[in-house]
Protein backbone atom coordinates (compact mmCIF):
# COMPACT_ATOMS: atom_id res chain seq x y z
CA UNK A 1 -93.53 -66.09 10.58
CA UNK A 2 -95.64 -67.03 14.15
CA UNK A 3 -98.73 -65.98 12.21
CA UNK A 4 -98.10 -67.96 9.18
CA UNK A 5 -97.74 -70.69 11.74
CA UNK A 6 -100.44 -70.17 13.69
CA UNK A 7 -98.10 -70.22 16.62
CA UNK A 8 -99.28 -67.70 19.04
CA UNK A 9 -96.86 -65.99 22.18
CA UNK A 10 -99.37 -66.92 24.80
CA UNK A 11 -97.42 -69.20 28.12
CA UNK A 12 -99.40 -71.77 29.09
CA UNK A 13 -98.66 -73.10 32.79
CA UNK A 14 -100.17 -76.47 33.14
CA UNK A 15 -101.75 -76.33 36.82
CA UNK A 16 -103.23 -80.22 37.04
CA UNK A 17 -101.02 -83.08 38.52
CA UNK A 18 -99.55 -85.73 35.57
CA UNK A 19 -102.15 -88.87 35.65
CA UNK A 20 -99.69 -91.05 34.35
CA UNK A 21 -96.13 -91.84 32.58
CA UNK A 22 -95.68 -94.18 30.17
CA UNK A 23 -93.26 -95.52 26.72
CA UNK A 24 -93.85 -97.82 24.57
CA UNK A 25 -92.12 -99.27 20.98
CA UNK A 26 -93.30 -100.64 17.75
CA UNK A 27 -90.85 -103.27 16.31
CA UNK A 28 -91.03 -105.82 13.78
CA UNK A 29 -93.43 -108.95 14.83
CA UNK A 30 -91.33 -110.38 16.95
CA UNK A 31 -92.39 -114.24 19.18
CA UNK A 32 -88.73 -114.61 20.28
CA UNK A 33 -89.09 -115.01 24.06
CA UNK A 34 -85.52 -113.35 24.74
CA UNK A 35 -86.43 -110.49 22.16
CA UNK A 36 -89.43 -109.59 24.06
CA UNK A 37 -87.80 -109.28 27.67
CA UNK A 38 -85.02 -107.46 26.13
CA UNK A 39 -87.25 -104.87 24.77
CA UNK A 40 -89.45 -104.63 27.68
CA UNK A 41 -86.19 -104.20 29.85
CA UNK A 42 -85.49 -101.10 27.53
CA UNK A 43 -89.12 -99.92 27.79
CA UNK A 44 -88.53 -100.21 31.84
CA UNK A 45 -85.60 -98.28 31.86
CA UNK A 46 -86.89 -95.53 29.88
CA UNK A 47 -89.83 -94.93 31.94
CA UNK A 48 -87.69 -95.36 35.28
CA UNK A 49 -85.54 -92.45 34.22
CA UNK A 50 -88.73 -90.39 32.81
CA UNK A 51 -90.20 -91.22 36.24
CA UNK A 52 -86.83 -90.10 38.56
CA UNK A 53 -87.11 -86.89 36.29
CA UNK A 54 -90.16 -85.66 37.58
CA UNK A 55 -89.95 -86.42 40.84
CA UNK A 56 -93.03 -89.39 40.60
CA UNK A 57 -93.76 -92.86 41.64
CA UNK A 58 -96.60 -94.71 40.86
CA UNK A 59 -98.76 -97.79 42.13
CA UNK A 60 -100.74 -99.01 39.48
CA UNK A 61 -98.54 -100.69 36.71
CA UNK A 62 -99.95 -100.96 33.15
CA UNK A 63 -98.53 -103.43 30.54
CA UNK A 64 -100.07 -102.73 26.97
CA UNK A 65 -98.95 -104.64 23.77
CA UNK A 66 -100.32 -105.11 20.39
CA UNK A 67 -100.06 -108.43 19.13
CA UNK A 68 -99.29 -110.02 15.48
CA UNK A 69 -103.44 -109.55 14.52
CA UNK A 70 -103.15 -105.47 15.70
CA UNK A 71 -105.24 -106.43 18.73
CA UNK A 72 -104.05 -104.03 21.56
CA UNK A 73 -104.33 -105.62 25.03
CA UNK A 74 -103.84 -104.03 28.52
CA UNK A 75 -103.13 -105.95 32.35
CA UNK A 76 -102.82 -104.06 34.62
CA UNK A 77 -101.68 -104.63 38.49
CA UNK A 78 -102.52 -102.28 41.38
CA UNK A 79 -99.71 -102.86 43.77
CA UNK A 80 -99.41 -102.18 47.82
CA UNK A 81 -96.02 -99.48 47.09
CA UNK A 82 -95.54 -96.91 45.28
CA UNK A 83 -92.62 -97.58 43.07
CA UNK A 84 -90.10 -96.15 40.50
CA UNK A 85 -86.68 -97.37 39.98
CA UNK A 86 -86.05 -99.90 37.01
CA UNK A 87 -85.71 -103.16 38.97
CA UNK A 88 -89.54 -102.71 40.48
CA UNK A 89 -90.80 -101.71 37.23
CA UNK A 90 -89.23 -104.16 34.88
CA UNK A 91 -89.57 -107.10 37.39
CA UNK A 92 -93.33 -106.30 37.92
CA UNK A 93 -93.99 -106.00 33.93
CA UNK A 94 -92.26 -109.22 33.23
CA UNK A 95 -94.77 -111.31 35.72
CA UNK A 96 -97.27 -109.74 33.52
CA UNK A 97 -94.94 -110.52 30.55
CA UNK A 98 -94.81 -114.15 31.35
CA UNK A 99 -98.13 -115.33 32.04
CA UNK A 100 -99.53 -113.94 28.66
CA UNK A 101 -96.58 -115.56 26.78
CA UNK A 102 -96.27 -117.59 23.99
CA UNK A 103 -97.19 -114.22 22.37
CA UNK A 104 -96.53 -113.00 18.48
CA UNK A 105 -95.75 -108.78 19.30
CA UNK A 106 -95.54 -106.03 17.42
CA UNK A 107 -95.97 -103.18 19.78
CA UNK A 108 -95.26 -102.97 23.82
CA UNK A 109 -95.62 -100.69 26.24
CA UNK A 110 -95.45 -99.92 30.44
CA UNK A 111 -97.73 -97.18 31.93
CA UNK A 112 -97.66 -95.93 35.60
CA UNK A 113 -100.96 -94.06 37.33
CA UNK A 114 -101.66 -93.34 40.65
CA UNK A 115 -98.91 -91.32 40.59
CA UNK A 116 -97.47 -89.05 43.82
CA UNK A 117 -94.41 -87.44 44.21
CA UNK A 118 -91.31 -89.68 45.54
CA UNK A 119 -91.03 -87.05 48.60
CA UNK A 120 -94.53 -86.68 49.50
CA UNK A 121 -94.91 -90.72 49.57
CA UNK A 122 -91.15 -90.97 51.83
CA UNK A 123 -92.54 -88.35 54.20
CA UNK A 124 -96.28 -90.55 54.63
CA UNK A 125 -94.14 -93.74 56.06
CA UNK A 126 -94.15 -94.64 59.82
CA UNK A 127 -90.75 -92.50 60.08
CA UNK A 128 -92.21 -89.32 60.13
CA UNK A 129 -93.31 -90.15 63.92
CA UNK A 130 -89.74 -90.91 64.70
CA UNK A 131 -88.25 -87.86 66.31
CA UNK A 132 -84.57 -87.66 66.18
CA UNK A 133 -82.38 -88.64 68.92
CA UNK A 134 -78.64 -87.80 68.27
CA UNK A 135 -77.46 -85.41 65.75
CA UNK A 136 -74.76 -87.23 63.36
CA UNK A 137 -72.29 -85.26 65.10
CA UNK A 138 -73.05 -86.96 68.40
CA UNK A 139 -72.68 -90.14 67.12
CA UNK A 140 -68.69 -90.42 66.48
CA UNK A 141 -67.91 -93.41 68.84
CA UNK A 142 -70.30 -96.39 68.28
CA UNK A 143 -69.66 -97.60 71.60
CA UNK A 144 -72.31 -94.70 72.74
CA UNK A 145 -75.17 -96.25 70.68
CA UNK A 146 -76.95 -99.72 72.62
CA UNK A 147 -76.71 -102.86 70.72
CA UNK A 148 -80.22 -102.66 69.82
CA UNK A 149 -79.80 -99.54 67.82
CA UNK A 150 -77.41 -100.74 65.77
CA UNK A 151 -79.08 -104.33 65.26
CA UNK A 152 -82.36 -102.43 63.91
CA UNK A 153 -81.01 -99.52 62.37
CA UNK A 154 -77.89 -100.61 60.98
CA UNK A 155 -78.07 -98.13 57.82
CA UNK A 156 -78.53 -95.24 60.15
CA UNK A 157 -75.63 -96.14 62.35
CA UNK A 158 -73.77 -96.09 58.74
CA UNK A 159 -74.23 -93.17 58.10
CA UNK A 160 -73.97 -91.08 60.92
CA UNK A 161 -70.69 -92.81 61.12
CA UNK A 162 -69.51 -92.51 57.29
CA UNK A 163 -70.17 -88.43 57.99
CA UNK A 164 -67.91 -86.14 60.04
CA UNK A 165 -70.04 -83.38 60.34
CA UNK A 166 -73.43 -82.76 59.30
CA UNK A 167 -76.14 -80.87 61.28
CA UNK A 168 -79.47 -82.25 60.17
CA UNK A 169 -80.72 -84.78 62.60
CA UNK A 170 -80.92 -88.34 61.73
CA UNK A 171 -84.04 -90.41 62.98
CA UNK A 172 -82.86 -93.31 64.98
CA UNK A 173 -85.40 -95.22 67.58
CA UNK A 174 -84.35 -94.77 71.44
CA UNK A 175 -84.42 -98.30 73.11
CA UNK A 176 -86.66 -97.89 76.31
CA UNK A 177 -85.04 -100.97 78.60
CA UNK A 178 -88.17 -101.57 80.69
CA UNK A 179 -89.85 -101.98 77.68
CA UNK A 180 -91.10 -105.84 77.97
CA UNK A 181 -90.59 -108.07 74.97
CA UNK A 182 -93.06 -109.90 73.50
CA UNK A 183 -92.99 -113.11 71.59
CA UNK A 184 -94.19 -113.57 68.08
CA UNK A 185 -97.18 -115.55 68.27
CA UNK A 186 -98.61 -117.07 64.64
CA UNK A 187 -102.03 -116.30 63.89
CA UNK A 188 -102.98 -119.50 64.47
CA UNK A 189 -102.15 -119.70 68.12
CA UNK A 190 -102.88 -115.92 68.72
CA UNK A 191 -106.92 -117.07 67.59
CA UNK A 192 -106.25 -120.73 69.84
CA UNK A 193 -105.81 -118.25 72.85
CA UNK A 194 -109.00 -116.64 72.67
């Protein structure tokens, strides 16, 4: 039956990184403002789940849609963060959304390239030169951890608190009190002073 087919046995690993994710619909011509965010909402949604599947996030946010005439147009927006949940997507397309609007639709889509994986990107950020200072396990009375700590790193204090025993450190910044403050300056007056 495979031959008949033309279906042969031979596994195929695909070796090269995924470019990009994207989903689009076709509907019925469709102007209705509320119609139009409602589908792209669902369009967002599916590609923030497809996206959370595979482990990817993505900086460069593609919205394509076809209009009443068939003309298929793309904008695109390169953004400074990687993202991937639904609210970054979805509230990113819709700027895009609303400045081509009044619009007579028939097809829409949302594409994401420049895509890394969501731990690679988390591990890039300015906390992997944080080395840890307590364990969660050390941190049990809150009166041991300086104000400052729990003024900056409130969701860190959280946890380690909301845990009884875990063993993996948590990355919390130690307050060094000769340390002198400095005032925020705006850029106007830091340029006045030289």
């Amino acid at each position: 039956m495979h031959v008949s087919l033309a279906l042969g046995a031979t596994e195929i690993e695909d070796d090269c990184p995924r470019k990009s994710v994207g989903c689009e619909r076709t509907f019925q011509t469709e102007s209705d403002k509320s119609f139009l965010f409602l589908k792209l909402e669902e369009i967002a949604e599916d590609l923030a789940e497809e996206m959370s599947s595979g482990s990817l996030c993505g900086r460069c946010i593609h919205l394509k849609y076809k209009t009443d005439e068939f003309q298929v147009r793309t904008k695109s927006k390169t953004l400074n963060k990687y993202i991937y949940n639904f609210d970054d997507i979805f509230h990113y397309a819709s700027q895009m959304l609303q400045e081509e609007l009044p619009l007579k639709l028939r097809l829409m889509g949302i594409r994401m390239t420049t895509l890394e994986n969501i731990n690679d990107v988390n591990s890039k950020g300015i906390r992997k030169f944080f080395k840890p200072v307590w364990s969660c396990k050390d941190v049990i009375d809150l009166s041991m951890v300086p104000d400052e700590v729990i003024k900056n790193s409130p969701e860190e204090i959280l946890i380690c608190s909301s845990i009884e025993t875990v063993d993996e450190k948590v990355p919390i910044i130690e307050i060094i009190d000769d340390a002198p403050i400095r005032k925020k300056r705006s850029l106007k007056s830091y340029f006045k002073a030289k």
